[in-house]
PDB file of N, CA and C in Angstrom:
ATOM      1  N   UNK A   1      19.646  -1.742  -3.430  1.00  0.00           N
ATOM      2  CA  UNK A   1      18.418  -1.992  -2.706  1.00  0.00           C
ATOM      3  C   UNK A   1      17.326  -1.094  -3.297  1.00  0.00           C
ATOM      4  N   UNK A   2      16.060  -1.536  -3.568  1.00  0.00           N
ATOM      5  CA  UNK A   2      14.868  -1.111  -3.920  1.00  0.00           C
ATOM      6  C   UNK A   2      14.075  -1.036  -2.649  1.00  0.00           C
ATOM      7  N   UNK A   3      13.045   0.314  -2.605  1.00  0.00           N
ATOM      8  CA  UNK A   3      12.231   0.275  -1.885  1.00  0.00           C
ATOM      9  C   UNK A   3      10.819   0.862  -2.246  1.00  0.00           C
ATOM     10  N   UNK A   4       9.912   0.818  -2.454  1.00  0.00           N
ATOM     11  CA  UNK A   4       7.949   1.102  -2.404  1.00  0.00           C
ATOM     12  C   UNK A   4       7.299   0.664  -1.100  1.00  0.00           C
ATOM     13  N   UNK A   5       6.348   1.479  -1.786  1.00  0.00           N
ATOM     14  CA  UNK A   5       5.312   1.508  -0.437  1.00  0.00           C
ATOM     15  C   UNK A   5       3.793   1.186  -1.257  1.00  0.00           C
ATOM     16  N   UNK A   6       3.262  -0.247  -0.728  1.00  0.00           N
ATOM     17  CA  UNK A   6       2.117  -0.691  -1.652  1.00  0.00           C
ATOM     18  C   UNK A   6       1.007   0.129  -0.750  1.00  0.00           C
ATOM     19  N   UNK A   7       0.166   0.833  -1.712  1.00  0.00           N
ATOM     20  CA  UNK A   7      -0.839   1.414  -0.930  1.00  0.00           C
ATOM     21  C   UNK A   7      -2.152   0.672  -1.435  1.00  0.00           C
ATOM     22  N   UNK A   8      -3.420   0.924  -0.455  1.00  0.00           N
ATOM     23  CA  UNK A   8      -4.420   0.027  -0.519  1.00  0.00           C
ATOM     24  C   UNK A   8      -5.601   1.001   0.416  1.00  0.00           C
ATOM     25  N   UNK A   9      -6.626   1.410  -0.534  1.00  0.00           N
ATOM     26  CA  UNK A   9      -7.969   2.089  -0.408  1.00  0.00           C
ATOM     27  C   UNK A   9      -8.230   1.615   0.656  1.00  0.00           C
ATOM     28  N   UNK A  10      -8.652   2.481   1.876  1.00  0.00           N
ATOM     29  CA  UNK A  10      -9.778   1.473   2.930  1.00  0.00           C
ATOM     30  C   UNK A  10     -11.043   2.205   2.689  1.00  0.00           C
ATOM     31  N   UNK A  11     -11.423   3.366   2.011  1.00  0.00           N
ATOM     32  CA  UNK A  11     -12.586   3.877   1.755  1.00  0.00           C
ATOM     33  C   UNK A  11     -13.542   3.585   1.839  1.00  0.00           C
ATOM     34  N   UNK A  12     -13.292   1.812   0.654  1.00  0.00           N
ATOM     35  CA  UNK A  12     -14.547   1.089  -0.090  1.00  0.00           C
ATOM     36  C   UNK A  12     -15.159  -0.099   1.138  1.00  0.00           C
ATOM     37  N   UNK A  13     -16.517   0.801   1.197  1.00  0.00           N
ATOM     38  CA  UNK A  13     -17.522  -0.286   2.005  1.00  0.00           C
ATOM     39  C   UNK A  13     -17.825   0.366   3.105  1.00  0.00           C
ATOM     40  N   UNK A  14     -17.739   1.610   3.424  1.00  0.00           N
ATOM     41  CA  UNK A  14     -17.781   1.629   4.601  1.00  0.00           C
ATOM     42  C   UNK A  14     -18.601   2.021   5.256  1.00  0.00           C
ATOM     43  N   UNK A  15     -19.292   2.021   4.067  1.00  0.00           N
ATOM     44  CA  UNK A  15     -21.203   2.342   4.459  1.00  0.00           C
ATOM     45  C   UNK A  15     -22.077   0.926   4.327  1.00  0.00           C
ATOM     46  N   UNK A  16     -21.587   0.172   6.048  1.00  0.00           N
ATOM     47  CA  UNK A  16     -22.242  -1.134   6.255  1.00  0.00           C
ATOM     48  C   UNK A  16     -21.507  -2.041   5.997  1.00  0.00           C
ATOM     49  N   UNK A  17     -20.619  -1.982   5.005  1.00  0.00           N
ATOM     50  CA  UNK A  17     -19.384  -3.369   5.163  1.00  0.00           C
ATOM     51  C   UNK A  17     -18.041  -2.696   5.953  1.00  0.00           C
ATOM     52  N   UNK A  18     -17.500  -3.617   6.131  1.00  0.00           N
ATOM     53  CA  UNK A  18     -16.286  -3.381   6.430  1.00  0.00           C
ATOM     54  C   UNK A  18     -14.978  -3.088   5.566  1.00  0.00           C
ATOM     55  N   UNK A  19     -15.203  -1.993   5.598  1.00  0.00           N
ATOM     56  CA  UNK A  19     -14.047  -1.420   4.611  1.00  0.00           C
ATOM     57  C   UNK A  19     -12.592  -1.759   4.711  1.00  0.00           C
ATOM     58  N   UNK A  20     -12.535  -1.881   6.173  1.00  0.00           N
ATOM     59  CA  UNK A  20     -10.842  -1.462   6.807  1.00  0.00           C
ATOM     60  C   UNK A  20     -10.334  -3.034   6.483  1.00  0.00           C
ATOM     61  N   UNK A  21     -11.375  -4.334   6.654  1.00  0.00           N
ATOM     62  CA  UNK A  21     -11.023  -5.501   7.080  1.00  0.00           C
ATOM     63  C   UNK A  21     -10.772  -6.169   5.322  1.00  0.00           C
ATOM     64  N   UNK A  22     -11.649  -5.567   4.869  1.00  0.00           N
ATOM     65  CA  UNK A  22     -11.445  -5.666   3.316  1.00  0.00           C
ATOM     66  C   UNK A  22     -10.186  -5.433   2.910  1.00  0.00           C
ATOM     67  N   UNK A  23     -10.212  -3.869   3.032  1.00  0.00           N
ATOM     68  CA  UNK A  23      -8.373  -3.465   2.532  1.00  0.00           C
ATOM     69  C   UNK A  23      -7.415  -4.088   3.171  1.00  0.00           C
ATOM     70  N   UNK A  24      -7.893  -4.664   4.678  1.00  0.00           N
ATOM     71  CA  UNK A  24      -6.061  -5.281   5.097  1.00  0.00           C
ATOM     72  C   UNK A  24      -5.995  -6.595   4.040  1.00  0.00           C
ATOM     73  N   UNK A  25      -7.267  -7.193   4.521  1.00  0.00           N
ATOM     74  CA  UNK A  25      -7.155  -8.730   3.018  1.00  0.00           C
ATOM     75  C   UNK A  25      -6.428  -8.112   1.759  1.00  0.00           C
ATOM     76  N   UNK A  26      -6.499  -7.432   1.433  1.00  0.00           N
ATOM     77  CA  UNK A  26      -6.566  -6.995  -0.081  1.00  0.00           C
ATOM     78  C   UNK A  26      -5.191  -7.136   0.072  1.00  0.00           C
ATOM     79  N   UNK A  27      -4.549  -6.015   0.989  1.00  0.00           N
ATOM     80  CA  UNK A  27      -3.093  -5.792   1.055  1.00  0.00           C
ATOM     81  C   UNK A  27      -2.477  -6.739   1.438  1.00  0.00           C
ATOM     82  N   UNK A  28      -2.566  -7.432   2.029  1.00  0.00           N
ATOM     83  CA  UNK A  28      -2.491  -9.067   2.535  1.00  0.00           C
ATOM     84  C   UNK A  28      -1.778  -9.381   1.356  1.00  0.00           C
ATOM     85  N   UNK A  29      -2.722  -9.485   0.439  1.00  0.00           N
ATOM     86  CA  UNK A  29      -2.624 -10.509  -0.200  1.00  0.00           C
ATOM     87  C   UNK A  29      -1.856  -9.854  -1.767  1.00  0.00           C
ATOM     88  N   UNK A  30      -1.148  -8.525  -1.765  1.00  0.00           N
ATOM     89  CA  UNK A  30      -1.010  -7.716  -2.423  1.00  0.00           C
ATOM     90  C   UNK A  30       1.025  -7.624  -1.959  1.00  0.00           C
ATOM     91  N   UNK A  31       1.189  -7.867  -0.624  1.00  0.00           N
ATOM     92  CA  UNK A  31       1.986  -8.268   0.162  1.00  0.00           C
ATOM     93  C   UNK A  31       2.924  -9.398  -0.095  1.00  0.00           C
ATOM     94  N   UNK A  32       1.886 -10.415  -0.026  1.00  0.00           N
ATOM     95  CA  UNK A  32       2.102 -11.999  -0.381  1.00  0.00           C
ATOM     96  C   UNK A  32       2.458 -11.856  -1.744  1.00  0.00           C
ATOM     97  N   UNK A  33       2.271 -11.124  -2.712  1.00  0.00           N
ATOM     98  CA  UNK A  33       2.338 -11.511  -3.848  1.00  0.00           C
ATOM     99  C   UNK A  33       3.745 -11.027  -3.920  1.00  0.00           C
ATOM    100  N   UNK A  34       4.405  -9.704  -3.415  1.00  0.00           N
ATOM    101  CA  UNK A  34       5.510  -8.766  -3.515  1.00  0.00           C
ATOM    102  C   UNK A  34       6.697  -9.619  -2.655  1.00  0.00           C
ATOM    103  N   UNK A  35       6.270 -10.376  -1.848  1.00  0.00           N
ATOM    104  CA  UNK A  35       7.492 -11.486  -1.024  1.00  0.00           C
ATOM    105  C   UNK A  35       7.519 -11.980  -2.134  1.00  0.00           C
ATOM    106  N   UNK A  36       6.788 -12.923  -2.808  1.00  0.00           N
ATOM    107  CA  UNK A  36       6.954 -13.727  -3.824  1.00  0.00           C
ATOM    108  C   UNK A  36       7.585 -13.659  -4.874  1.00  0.00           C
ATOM    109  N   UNK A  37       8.099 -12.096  -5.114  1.00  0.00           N
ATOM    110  CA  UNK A  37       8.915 -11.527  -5.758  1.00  0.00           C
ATOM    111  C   UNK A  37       9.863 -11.407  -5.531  1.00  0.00           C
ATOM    112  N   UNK A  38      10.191 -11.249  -3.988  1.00  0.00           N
ATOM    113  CA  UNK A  38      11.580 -10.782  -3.936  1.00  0.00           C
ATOM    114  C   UNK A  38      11.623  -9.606  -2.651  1.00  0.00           C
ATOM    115  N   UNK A  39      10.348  -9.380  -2.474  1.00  0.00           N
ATOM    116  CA  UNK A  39      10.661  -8.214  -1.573  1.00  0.00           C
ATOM    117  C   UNK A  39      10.167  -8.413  -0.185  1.00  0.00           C
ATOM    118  N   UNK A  40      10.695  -7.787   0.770  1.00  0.00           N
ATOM    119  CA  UNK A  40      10.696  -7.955   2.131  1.00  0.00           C
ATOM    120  C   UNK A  40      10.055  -6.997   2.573  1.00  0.00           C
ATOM    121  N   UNK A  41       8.599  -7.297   3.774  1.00  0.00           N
ATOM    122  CA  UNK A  41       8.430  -6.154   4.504  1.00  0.00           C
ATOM    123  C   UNK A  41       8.697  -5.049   5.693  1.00  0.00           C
ATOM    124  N   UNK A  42       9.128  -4.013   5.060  1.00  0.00           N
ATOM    125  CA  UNK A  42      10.409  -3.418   6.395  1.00  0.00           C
ATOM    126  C   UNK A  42       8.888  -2.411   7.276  1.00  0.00           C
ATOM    127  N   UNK A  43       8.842  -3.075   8.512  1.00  0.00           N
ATOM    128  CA  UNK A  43       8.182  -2.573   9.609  1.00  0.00           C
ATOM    129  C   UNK A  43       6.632  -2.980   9.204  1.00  0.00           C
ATOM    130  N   UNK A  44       6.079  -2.352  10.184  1.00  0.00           N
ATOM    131  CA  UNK A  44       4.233  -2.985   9.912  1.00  0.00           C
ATOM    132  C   UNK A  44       3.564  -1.992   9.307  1.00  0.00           C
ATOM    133  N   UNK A  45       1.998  -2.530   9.377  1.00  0.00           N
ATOM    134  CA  UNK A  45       1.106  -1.707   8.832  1.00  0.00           C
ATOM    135  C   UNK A  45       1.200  -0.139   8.715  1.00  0.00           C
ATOM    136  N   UNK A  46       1.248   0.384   7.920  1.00  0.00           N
ATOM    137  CA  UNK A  46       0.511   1.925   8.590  1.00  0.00           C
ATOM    138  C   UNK A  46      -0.728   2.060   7.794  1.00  0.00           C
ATOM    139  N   UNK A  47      -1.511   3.282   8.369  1.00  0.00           N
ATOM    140  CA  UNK A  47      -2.578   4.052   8.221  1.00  0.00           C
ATOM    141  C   UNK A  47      -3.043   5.718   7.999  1.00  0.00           C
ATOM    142  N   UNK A  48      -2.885   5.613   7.125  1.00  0.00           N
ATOM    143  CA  UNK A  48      -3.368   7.031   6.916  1.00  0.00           C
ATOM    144  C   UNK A  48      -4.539   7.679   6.660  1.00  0.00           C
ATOM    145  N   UNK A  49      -4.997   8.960   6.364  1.00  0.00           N
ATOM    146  CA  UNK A  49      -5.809   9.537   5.557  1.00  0.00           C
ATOM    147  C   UNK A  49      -5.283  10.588   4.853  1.00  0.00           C
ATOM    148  N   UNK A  50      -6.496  11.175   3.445  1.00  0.00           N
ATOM    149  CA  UNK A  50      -5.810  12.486   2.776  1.00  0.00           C
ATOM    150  C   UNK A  50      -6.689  13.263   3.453  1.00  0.00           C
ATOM    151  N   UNK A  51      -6.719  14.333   2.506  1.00  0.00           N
ATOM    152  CA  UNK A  51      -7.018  15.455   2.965  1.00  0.00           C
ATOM    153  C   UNK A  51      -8.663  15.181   3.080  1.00  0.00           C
ATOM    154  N   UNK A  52      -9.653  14.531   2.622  1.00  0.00           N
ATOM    155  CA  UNK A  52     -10.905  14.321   2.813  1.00  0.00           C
ATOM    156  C   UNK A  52     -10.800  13.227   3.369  1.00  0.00           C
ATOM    157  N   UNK A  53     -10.200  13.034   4.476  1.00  0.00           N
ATOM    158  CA  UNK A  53     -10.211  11.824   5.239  1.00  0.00           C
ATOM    159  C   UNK A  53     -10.679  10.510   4.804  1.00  0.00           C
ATOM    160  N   UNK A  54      -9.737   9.720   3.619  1.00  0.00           N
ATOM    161  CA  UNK A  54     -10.727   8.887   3.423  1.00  0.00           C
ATOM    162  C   UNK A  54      -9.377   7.631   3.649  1.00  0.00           C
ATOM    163  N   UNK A  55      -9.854   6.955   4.318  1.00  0.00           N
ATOM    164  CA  UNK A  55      -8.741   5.778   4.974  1.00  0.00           C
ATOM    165  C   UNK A  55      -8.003   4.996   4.217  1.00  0.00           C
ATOM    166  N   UNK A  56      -6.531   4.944   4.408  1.00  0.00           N
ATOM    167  CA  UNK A  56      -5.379   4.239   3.513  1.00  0.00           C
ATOM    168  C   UNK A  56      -4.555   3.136   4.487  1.00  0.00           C
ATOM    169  N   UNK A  57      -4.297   1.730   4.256  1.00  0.00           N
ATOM    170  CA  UNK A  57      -3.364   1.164   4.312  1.00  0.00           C
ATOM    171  C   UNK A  57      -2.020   1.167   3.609  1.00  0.00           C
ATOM    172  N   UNK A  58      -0.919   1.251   4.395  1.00  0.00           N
ATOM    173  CA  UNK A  58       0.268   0.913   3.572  1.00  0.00           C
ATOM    174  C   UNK A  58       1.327   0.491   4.384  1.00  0.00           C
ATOM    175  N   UNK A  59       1.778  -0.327   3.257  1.00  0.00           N
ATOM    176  CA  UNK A  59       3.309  -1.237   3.665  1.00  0.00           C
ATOM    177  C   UNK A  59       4.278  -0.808   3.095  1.00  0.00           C
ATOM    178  N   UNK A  60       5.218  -0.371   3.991  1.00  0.00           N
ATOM    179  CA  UNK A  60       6.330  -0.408   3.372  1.00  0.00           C
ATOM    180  C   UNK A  60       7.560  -1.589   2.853  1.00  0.00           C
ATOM    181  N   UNK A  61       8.088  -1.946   1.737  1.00  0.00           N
ATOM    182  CA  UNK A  61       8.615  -3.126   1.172  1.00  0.00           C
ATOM    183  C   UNK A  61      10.209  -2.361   0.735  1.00  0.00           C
ATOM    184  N   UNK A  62      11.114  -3.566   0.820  1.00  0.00           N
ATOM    185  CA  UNK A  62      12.152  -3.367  -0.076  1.00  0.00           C
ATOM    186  C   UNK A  62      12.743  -4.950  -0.308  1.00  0.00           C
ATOM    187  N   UNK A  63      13.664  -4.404  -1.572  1.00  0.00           N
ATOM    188  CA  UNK A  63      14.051  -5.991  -2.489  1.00  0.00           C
ATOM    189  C   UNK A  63      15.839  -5.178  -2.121  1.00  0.00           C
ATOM    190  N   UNK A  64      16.185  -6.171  -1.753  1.00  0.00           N
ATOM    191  CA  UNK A  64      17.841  -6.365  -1.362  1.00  0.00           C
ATOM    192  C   UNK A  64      18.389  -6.234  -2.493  1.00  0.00           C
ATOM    193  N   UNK A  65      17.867  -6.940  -3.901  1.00  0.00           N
ATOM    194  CA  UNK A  65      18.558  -7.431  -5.030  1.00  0.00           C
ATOM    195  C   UNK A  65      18.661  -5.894  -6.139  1.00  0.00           C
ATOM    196  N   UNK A  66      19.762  -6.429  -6.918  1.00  0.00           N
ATOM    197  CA  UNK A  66      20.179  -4.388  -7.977  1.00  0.00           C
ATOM    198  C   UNK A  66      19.390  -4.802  -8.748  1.00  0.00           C
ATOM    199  N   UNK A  67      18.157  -5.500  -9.347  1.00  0.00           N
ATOM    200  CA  UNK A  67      17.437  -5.256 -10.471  1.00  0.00           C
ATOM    201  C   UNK A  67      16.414  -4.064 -10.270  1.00  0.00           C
ATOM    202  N   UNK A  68      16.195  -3.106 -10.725  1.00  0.00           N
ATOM    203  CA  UNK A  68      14.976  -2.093 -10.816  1.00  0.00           C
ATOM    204  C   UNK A  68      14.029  -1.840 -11.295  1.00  0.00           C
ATOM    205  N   UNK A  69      13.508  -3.283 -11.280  1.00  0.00           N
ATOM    206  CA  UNK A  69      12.355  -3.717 -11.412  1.00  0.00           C
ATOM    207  C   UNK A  69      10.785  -3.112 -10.557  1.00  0.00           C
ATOM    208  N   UNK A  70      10.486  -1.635 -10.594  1.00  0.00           N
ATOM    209  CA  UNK A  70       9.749  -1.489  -9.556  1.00  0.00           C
ATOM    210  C   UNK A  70       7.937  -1.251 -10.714  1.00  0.00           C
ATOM    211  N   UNK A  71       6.704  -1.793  -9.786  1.00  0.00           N
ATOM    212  CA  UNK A  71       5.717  -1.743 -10.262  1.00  0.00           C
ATOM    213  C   UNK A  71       4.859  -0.301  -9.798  1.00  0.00           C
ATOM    214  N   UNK A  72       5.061   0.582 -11.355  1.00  0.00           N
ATOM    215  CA  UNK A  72       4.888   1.854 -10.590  1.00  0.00           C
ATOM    216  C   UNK A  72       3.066   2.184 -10.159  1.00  0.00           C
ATOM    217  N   UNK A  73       2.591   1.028 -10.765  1.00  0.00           N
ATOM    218  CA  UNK A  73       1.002   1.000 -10.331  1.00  0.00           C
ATOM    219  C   UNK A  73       0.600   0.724  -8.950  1.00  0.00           C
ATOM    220  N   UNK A  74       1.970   0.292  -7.824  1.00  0.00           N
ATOM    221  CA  UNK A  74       1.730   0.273  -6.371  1.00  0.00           C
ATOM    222  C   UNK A  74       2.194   1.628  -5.777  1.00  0.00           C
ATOM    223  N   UNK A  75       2.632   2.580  -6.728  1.00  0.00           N
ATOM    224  CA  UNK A  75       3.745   3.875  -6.330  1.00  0.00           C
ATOM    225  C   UNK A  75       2.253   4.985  -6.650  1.00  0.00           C
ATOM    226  N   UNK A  76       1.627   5.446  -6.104  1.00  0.00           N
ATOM    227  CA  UNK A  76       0.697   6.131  -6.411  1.00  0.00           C
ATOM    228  C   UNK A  76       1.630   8.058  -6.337  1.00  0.00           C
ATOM    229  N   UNK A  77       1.530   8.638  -7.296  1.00  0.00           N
ATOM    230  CA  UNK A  77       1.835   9.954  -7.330  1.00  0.00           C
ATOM    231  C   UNK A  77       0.683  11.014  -6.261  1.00  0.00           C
ATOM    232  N   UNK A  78       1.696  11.393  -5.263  1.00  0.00           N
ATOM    233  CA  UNK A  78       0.948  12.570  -4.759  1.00  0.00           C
ATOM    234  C   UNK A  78      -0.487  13.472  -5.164  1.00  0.00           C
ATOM    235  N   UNK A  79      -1.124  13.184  -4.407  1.00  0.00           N
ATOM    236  CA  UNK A  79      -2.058  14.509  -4.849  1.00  0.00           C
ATOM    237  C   UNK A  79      -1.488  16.037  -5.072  1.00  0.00           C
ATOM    238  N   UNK A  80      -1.565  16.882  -5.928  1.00  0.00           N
ATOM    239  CA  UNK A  80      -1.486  18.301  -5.893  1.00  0.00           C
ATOM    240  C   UNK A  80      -1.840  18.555  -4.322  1.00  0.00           C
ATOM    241  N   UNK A  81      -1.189  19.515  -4.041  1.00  0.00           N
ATOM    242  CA  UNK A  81      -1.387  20.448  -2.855  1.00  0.00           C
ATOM    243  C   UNK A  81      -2.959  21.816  -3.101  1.00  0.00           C
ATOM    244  N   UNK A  82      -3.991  21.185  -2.781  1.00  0.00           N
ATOM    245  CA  UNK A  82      -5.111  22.141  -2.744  1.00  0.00           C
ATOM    246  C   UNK A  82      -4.839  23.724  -2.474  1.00  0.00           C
ATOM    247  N   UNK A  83      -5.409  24.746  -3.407  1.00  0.00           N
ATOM    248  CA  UNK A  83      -5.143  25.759  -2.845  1.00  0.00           C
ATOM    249  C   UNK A  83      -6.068  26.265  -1.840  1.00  0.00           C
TER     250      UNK A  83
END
């Protein structure tokens, strides 16, 4: 079993557009594409922020199947820990 977590900016727009409604589309459809692959979404939305509060969607996904096939451009690497 494979598992990622597709993450998705809500940052953008949010001075006068709708940022948040943007990123769920985005992930939506970022989602849709990752079923289409193979992978299943385990539980719902979440929401976060970093450390400059700037708003994140994410899904968590996993693929049942042993290929390890994972797209590491949805796997975003940690920020450093600020000193």
């Amino acid at each position: 079993m494979q598992y990622k977590v597709i993450v998705e900016d809500a940052a953008r727009g949010l001075m006068g557009d709708s940022g948040m409604e943007t990123a769920a589309a985005i992930l939506s459809d970022k989602v849709n594409e990752a079923i289409k692959d193979g992978w299943e979404p385990l539980g719902g939305i979440a929401h976060s922020e970093n450390r400059q509060e700037d708003p994140f969607l994410l899904q968590a996904m996993i693929n049942r199947s042993s290929s390890p096939a994972v797209d590491a451009e949805e796997v975003p690497s940690p920020a450093p820990p600020e000193a």
